[in-house]
Protein backbone atom coordinates (compact mmCIF):
# COMPACT_ATOMS: atom_id res chain seq x y z
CA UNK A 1 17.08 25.94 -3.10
CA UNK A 2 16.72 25.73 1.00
CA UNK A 3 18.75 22.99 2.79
CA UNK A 4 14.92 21.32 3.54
CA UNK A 5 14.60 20.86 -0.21
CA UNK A 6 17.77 19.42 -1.13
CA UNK A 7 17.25 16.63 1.56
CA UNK A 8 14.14 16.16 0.10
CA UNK A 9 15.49 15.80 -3.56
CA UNK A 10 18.42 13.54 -2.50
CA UNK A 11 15.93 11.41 0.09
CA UNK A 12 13.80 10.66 -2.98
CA UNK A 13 16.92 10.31 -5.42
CA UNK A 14 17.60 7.55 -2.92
CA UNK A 15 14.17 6.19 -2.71
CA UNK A 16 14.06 6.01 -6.54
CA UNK A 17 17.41 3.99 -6.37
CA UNK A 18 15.69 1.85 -3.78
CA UNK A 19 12.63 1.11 -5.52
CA UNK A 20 14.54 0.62 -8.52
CA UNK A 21 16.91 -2.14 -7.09
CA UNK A 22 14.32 -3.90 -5.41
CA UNK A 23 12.60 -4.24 -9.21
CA UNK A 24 15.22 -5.59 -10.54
CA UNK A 25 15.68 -8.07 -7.65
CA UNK A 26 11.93 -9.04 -8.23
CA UNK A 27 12.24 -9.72 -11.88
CA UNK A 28 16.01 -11.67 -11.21
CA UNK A 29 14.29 -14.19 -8.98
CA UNK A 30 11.09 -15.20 -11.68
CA UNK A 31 8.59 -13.32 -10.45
CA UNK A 32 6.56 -12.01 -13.04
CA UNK A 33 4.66 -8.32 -13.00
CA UNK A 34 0.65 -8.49 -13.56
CA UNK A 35 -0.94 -5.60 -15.54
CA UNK A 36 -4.41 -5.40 -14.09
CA UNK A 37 -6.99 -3.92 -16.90
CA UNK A 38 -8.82 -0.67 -17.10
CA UNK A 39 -12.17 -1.14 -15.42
CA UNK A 40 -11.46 -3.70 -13.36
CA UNK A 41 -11.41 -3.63 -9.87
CA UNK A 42 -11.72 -5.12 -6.32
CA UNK A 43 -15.06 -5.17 -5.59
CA UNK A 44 -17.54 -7.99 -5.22
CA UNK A 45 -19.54 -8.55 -8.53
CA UNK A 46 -22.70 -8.76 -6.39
CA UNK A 47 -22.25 -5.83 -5.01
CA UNK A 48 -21.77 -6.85 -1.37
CA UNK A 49 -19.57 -5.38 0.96
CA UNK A 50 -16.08 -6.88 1.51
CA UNK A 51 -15.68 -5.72 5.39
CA UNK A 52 -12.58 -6.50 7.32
CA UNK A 53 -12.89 -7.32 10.66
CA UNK A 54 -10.04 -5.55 12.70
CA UNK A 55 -11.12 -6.80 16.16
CA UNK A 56 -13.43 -9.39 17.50
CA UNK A 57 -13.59 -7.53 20.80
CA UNK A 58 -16.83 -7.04 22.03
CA UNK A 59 -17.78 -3.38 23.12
CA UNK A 60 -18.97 -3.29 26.73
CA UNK A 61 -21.48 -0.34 27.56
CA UNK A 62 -20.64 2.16 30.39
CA UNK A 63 -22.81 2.27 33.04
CA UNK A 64 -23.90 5.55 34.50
CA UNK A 65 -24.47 5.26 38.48
């Protein structure tokens, strides 16, 4: 095994420690965990489009001279 890959393996060792800490934390303080169905998902019953607006800059047009 290279020295690369044993970072890797103890980075996510770490991670996994991390992550599993901070669940633990979640569930001690009350929170509860939601299991979302198969099938269901995110999008609009109607079938329109849920757009997010990331700037309400307007675009100005360059003018050639």
């Amino acid at each position: 095994m290279s020295r690369a890959q044993k970072k890797l393996n103890q980075n996510n060792i770490e991670m996994r420690k991390t992550i599993e800490q901070d669940l633990k934390d979640f569930l001690a303080s009350g929170k509860k965990i939601q299991t979302i169905p198969m099938g269901v998902s995110g999008q609009d019953k109607m079938g329109r489009s849920k757009n997010i607006v990331i700037s309400r800059k307007r675009r100005t047009a360059i003018r050639a001279t």
